[in-house]
N, C-alpha and C. Protein backbone atom coordinates (compact mmCIF):
# COMPACT_ATOMS: atom_id res chain seq x y z
N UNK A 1 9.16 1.19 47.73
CA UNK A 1 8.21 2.27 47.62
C UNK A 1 7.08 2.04 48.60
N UNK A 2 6.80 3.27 49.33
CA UNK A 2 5.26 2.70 50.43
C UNK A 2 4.86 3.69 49.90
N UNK A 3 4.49 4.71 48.94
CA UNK A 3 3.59 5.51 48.61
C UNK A 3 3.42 4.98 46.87
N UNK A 4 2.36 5.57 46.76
CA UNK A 4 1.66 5.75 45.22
C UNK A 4 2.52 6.77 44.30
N UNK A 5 3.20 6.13 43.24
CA UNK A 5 3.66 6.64 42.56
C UNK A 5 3.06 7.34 41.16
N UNK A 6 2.82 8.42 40.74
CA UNK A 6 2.25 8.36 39.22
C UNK A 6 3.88 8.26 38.15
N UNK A 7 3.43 8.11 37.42
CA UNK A 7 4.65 8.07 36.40
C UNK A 7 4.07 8.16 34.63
N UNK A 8 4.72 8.30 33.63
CA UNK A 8 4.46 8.85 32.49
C UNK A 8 5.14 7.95 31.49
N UNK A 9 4.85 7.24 30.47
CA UNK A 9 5.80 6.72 29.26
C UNK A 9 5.18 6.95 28.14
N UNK A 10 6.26 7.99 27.22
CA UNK A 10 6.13 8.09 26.12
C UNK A 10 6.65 6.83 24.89
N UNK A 11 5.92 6.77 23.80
CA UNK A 11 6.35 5.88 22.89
C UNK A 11 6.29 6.51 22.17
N UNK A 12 7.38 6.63 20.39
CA UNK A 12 7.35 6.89 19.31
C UNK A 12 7.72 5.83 18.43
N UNK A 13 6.77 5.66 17.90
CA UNK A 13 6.35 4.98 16.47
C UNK A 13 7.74 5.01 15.66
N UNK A 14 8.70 4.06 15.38
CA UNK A 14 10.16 3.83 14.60
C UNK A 14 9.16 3.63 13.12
N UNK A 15 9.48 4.19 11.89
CA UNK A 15 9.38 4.52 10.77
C UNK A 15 10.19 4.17 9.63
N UNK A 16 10.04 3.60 9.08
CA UNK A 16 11.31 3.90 7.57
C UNK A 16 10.60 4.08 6.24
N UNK A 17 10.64 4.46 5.67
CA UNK A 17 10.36 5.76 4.23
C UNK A 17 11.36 4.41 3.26
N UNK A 18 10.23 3.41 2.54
CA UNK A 18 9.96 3.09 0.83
C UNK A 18 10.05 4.05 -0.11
N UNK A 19 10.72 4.35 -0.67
CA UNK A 19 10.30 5.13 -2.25
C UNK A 19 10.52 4.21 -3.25
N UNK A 20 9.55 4.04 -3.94
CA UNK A 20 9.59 3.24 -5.05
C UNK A 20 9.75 4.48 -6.05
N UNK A 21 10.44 4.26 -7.22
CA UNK A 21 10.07 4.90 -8.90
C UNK A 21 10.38 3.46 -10.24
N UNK A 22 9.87 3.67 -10.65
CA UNK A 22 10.28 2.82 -12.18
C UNK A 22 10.47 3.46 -13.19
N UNK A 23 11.47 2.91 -14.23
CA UNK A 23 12.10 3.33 -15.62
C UNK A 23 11.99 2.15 -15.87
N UNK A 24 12.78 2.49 -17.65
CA UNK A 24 12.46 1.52 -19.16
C UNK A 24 11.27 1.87 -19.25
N UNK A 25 10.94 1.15 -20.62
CA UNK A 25 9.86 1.09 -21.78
C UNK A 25 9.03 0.27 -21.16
N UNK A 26 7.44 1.06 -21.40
CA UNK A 26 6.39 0.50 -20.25
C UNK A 26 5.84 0.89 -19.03
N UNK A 27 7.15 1.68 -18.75
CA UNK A 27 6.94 2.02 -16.72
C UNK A 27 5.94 2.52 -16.37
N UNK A 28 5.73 3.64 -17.38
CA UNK A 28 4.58 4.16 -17.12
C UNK A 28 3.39 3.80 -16.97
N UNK A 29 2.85 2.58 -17.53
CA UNK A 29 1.71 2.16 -17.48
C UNK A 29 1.67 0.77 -16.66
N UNK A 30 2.95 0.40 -16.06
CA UNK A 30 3.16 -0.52 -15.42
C UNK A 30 3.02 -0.40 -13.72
N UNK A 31 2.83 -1.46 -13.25
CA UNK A 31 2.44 -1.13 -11.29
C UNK A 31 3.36 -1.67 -10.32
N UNK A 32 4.06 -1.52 -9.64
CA UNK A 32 4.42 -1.99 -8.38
C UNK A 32 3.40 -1.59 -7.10
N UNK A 33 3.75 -3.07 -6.94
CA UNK A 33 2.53 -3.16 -4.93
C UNK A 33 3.48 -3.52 -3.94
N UNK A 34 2.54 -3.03 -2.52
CA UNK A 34 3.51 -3.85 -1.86
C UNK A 34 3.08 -4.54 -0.93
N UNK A 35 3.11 -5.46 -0.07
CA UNK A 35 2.64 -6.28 0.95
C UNK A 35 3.54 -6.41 1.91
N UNK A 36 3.40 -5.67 3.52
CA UNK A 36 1.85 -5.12 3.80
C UNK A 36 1.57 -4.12 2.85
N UNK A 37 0.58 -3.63 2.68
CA UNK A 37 0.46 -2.41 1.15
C UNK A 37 0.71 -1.09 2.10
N UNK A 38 0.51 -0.16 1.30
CA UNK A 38 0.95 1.44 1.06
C UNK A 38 1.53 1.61 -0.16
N UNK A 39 2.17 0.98 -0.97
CA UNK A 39 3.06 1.58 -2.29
C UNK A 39 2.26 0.70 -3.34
N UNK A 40 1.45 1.34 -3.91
CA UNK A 40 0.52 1.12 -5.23
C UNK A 40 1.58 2.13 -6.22
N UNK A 41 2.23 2.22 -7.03
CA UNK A 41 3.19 2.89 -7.64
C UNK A 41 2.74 2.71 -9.50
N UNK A 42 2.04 3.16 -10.15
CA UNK A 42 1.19 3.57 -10.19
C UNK A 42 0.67 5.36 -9.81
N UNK A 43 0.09 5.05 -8.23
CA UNK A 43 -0.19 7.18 -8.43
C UNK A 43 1.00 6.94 -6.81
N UNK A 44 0.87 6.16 -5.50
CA UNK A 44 1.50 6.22 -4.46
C UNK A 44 2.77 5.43 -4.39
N UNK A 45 4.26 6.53 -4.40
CA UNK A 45 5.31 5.75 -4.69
C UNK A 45 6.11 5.93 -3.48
N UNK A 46 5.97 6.15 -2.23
CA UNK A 46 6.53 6.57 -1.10
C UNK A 46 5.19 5.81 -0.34
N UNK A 47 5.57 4.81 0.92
CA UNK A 47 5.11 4.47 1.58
C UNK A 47 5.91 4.42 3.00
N UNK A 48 5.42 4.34 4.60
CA UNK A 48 6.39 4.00 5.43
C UNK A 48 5.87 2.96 6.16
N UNK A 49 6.66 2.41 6.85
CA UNK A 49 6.46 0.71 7.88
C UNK A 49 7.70 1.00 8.52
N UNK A 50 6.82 0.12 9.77
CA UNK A 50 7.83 -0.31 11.15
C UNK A 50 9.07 -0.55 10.76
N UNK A 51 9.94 0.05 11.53
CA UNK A 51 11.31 -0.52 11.04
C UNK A 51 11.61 -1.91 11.51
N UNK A 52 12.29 -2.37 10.40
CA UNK A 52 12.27 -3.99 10.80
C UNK A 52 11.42 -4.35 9.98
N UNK A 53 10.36 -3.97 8.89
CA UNK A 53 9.41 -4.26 8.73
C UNK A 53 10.15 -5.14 7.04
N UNK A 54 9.87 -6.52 7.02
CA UNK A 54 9.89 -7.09 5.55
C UNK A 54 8.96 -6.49 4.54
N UNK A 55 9.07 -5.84 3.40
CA UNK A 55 8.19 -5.06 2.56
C UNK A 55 8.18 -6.20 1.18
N UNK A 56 7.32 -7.05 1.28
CA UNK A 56 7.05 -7.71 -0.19
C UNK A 56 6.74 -7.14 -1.08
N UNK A 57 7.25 -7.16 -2.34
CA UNK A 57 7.26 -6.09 -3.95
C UNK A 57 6.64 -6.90 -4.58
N UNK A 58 5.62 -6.56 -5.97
CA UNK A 58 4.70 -7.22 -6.99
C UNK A 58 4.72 -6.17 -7.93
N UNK A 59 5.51 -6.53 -8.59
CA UNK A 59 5.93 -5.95 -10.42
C UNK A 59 4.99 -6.49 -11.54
N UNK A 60 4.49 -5.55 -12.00
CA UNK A 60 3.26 -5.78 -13.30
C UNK A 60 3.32 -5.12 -14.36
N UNK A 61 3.90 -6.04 -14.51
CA UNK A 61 4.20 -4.92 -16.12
C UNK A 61 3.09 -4.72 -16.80
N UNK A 62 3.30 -3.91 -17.42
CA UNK A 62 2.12 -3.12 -18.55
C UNK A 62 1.82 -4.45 -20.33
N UNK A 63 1.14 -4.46 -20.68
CA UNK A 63 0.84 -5.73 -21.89
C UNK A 63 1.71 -5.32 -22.54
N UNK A 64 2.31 -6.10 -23.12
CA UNK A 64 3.42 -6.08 -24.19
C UNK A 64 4.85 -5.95 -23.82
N UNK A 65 5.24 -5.59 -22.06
CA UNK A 65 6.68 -5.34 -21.71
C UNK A 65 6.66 -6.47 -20.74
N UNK A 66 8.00 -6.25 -19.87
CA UNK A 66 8.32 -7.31 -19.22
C UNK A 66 9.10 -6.40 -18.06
N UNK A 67 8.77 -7.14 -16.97
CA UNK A 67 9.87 -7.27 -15.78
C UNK A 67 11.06 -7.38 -15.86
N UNK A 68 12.23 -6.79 -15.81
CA UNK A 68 13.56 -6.56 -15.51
C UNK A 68 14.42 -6.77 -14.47
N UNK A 69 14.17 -5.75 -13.59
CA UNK A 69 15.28 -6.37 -12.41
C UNK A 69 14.60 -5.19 -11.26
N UNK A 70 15.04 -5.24 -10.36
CA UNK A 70 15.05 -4.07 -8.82
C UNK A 70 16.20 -3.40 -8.87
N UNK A 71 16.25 -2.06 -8.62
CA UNK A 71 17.90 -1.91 -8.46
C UNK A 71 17.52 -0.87 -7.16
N UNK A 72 18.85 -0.60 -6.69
CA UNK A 72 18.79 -0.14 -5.27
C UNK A 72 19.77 -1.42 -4.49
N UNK A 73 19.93 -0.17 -3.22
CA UNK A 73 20.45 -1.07 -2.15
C UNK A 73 19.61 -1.34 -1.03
N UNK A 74 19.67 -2.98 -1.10
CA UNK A 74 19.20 -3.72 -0.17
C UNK A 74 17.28 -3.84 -0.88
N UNK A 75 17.13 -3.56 -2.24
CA UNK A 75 15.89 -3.60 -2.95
C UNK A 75 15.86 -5.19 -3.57
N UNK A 76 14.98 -5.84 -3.57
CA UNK A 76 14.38 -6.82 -4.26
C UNK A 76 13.44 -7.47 -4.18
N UNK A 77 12.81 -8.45 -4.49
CA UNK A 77 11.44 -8.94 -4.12
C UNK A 77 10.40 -8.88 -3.04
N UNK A 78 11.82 -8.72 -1.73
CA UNK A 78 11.65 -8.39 -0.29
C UNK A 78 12.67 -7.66 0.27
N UNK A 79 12.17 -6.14 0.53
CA UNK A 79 13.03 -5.21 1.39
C UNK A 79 13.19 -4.87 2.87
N UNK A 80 13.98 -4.90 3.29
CA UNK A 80 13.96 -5.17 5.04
C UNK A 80 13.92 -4.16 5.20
N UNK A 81 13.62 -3.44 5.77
CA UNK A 81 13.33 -1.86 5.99
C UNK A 81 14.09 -1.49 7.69
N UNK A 82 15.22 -1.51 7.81
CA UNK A 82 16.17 -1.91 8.76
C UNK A 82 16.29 -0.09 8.19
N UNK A 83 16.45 0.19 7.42
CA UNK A 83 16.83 1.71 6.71
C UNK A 83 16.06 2.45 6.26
N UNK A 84 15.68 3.53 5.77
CA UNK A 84 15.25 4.30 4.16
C UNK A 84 15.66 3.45 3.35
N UNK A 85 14.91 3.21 2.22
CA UNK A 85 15.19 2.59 1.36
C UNK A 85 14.61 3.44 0.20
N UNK A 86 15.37 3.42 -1.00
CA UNK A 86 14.93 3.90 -2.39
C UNK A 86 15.32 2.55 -3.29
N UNK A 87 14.24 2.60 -4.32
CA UNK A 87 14.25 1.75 -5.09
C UNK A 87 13.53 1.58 -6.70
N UNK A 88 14.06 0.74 -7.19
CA UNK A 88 13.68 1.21 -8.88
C UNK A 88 13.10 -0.21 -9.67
N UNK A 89 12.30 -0.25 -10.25
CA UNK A 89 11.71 -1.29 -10.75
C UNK A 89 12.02 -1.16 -12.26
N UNK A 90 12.51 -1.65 -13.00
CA UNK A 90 13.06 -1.74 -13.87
C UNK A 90 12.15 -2.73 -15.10
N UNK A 91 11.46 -2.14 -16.13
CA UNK A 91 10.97 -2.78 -17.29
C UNK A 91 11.57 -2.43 -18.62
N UNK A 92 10.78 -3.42 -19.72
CA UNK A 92 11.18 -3.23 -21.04
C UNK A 92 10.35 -4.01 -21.80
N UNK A 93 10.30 -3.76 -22.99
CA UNK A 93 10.07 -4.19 -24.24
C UNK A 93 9.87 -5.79 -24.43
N UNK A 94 8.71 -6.83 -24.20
CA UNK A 94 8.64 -7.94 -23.82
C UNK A 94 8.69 -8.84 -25.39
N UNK A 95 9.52 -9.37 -25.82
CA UNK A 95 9.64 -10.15 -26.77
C UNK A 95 8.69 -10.63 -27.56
N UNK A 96 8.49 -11.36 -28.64
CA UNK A 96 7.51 -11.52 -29.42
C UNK A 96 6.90 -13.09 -28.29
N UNK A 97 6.36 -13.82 -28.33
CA UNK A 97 5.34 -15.06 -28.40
C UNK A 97 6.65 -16.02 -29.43
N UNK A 98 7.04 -17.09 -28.87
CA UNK A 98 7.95 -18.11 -29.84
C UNK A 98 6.49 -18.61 -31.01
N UNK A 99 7.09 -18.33 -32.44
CA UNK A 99 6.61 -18.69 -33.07
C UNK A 99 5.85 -17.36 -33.90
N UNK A 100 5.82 -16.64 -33.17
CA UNK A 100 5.13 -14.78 -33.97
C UNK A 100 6.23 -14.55 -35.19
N UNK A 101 5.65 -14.08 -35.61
CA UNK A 101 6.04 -13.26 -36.62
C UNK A 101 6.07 -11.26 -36.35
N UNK A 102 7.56 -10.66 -36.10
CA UNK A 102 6.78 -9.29 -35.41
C UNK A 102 6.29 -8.89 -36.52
N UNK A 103 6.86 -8.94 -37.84
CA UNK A 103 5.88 -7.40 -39.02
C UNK A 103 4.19 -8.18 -38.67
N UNK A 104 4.21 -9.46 -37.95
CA UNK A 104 2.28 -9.25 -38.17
C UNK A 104 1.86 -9.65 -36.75
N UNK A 105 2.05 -8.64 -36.14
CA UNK A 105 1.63 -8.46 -34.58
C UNK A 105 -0.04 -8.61 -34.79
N UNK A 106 -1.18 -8.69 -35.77
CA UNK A 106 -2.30 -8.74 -35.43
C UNK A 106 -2.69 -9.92 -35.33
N UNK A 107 -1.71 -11.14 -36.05
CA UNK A 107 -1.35 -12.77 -35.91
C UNK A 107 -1.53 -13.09 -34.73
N UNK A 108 -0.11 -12.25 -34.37
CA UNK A 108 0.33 -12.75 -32.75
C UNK A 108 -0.86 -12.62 -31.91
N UNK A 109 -1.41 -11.84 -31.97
CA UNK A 109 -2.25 -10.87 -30.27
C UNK A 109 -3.50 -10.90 -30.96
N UNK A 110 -3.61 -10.89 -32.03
CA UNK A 110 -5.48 -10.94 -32.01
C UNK A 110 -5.34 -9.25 -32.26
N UNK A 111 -4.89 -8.06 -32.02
CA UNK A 111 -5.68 -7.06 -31.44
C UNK A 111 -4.96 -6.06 -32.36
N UNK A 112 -3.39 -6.63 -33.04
CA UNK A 112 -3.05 -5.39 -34.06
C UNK A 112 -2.58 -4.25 -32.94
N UNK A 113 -2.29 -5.01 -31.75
CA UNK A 113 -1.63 -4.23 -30.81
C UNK A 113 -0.01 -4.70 -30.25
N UNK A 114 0.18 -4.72 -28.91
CA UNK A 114 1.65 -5.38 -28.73
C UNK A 114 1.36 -6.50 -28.24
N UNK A 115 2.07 -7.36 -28.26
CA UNK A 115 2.16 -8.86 -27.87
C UNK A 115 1.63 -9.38 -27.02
């Protein structure tokens, strides 16, 4: 080249689309996060990241239930976001305290509430 060239490069931003939802007993009042964040799930259950992007999950269950499982493909503690991904956080009904008694849950918890 002996002259001055101008020239132009476009870039677009590669994307992949998290959807988190949760079911079982609890879900509702229970949270999934994610790290890097965007999916507080809870009120925001659709987040997106770089593709390629590792998406770390943090399951909180609500007092008295428990953590279950992830279901989905390619969903679990850490999602590679190589794809779209949908995914489900799965709670339930968290067992008594070894040593409770359930007819006297106000024993167990102090509060005459759940466990």
């Amino acid at each position: 080249m002996d002259a001055l060239t101008d020239c132009t490069a476009t870039f677009t931003r590669n994307i992949r689309t998290l959807t988190m939802s949760k079911s079982g007993l609890g879900s509702a009042d229970s949270l999934v996060m994610s790290s890097p964040s965007g999916v507080w799930c809870g009120s925001t259950c659709t987040a997106s990241f770089d593709v390629g992007t590792a998406v770390a999950l943090t399951a909180s269950p609500a007092p008295g239930y428990a953590f279950v499982e992830w279901q989905g493909t390619g969903c679990g503690w850490t999602v590679l976001l190589d794809e779209a991904r949908s995914c489900t956080a799965v709670f339930e009904e968290a067992p008594p305290p070894p040593g409770c008694d359930p007819e006297a849950r106000a024993a167990c918890c102090g509060d005459g509430e759940r466990w």
